[in-house]
C-alpha atoms as a PDB file:
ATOM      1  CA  UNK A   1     -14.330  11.377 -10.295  1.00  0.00           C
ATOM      2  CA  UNK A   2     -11.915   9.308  -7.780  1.00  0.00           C
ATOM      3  CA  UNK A   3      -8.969  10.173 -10.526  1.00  0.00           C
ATOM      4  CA  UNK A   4      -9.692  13.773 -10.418  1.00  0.00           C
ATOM      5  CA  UNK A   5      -9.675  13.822  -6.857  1.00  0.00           C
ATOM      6  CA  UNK A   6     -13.851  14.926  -6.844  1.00  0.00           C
ATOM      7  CA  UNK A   7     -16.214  14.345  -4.250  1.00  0.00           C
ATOM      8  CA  UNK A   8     -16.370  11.104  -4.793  1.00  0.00           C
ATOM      9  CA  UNK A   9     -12.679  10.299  -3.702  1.00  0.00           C
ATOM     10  CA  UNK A  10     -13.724  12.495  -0.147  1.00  0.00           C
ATOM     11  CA  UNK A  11     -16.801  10.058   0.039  1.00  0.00           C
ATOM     12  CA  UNK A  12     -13.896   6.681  -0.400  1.00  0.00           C
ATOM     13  CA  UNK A  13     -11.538   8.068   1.564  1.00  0.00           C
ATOM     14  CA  UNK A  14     -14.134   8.734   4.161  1.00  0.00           C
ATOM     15  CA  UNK A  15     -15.840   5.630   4.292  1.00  0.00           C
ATOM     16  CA  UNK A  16     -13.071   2.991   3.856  1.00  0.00           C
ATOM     17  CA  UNK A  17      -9.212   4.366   2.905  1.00  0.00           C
ATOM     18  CA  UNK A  18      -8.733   6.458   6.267  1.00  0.00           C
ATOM     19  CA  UNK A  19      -9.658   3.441   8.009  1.00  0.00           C
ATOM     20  CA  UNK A  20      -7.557   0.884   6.919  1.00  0.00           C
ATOM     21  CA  UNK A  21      -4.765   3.313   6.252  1.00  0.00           C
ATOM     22  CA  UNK A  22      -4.727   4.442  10.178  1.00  0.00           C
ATOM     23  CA  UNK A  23      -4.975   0.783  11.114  1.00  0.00           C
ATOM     24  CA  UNK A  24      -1.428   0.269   8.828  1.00  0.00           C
ATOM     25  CA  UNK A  25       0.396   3.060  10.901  1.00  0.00           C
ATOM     26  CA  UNK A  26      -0.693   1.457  13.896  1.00  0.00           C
ATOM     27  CA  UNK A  27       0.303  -2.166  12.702  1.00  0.00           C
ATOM     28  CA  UNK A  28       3.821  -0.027  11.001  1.00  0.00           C
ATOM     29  CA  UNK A  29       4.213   1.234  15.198  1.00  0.00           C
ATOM     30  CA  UNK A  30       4.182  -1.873  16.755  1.00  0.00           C
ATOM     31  CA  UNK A  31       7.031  -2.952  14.124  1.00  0.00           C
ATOM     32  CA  UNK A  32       8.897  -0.241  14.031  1.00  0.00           C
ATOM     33  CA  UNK A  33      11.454   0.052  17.257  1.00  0.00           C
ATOM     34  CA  UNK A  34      10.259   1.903  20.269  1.00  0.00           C
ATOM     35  CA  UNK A  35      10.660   5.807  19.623  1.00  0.00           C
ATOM     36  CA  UNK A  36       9.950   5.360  16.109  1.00  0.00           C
ATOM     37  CA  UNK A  37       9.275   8.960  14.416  1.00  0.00           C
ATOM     38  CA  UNK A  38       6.089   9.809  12.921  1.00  0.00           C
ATOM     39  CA  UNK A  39       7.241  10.884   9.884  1.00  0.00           C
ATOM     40  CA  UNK A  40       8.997   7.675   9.399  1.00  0.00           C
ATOM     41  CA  UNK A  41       5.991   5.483  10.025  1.00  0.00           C
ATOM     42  CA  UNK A  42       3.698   7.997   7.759  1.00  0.00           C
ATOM     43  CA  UNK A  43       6.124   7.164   5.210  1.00  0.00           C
ATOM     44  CA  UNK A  44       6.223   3.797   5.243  1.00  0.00           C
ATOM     45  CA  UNK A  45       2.107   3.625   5.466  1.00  0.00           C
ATOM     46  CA  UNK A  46       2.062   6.085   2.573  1.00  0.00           C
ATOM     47  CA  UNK A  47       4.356   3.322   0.587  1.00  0.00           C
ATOM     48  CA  UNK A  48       2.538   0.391   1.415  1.00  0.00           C
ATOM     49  CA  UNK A  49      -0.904   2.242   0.361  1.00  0.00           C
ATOM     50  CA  UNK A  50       0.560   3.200  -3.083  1.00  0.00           C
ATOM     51  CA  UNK A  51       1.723   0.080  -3.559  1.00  0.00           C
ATOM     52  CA  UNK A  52      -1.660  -1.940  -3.009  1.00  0.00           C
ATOM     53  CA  UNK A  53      -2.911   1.348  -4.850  1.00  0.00           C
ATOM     54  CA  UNK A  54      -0.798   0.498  -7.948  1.00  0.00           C
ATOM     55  CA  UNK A  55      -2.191  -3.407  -7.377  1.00  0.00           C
ATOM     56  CA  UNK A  56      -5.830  -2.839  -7.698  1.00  0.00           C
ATOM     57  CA  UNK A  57      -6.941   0.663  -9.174  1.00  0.00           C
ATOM     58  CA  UNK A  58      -3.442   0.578 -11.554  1.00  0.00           C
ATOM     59  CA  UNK A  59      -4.819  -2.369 -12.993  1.00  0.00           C
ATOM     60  CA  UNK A  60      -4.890  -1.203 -16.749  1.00  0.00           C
ATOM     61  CA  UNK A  61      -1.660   0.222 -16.333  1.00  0.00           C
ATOM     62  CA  UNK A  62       0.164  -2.858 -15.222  1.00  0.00           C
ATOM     63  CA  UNK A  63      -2.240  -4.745 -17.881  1.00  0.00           C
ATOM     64  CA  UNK A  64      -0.818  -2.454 -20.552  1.00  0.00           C
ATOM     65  CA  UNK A  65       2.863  -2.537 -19.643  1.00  0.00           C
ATOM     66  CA  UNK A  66       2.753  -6.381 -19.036  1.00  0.00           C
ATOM     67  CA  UNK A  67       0.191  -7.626 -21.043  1.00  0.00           C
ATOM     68  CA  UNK A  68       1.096 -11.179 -20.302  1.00  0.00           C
ATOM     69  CA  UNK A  69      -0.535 -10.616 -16.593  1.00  0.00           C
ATOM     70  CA  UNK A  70      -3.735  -9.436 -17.939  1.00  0.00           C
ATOM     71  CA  UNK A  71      -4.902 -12.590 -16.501  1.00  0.00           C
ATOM     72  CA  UNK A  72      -3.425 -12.343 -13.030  1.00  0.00           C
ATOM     73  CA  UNK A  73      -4.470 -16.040 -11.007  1.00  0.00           C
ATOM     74  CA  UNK A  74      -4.767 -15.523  -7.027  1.00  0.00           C
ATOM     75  CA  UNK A  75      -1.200 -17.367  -6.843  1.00  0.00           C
ATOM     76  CA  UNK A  76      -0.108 -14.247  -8.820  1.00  0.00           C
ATOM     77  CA  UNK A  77      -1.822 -12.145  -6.760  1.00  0.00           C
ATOM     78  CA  UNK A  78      -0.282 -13.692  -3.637  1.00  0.00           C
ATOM     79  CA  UNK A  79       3.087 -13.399  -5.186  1.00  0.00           C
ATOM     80  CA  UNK A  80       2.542  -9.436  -5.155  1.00  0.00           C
ATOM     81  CA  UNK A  81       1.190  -9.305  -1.602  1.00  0.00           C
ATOM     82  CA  UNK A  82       4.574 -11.114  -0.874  1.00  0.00           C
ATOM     83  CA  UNK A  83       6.575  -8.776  -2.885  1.00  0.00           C
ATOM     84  CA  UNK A  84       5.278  -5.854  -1.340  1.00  0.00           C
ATOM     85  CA  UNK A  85       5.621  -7.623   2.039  1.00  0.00           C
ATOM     86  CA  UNK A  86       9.240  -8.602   1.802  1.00  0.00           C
ATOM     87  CA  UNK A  87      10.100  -4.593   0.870  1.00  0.00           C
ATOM     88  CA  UNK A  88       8.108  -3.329   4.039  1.00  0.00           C
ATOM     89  CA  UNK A  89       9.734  -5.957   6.224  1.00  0.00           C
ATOM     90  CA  UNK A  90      13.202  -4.701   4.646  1.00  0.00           C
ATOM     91  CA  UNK A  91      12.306  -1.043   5.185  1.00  0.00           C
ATOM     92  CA  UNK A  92      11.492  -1.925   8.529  1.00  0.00           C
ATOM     93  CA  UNK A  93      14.064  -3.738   9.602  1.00  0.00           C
ATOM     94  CA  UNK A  94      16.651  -1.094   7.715  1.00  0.00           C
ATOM     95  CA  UNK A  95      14.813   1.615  10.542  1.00  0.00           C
ATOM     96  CA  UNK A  96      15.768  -0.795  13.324  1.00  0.00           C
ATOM     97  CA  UNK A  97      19.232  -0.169  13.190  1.00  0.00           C
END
């Protein structure tokens, strides 16, 4: 039902996803340099969310196309939060000048 974008997506998006996805833009705002266009920080919040998107629900996916991290440790894990941290701070720095 989530896939198909059904009710039960509204209900997660509702209860959890808005939340932490408005507390991103925020965080993406105080980053960003002063006078930092909306569209830009929507943007980068919408490529940070795909990407921990891709993490956790693409699971399968990423299980299928690398099958040797079908059995992904928390130092793995940790190496993809860094990952996706490194490109952010790179977009991010790219809009600063």
């Amino acid at each position: 039902d989530v896939a198909d974008g059904g009710p039960a997506l509204d209900r997660l998006i509702t209860l959890s996803v808005r939340r932490v996805y408005e507390a991103l833009k925020a965080i993406l705002r105080d980053l960003l340099p002063p006078g930092a266009e909306e569209d830009q920080v929507r943007a980068l919040a919408y490529a940070v969310n795909a990407q921990i998107h891709m993490l956790h629900v693409g699971r399968a996916f990423h299980q299928r196309l690398e099958p040797q991290l079908s059995d992904r440790t928390e130092a793995d894990l940790d190496r993809i939060a860094q990952e996706i941290h490194t490109v952010v701070m790179s977009s991010i720095r790219g809009a600063s000048t």
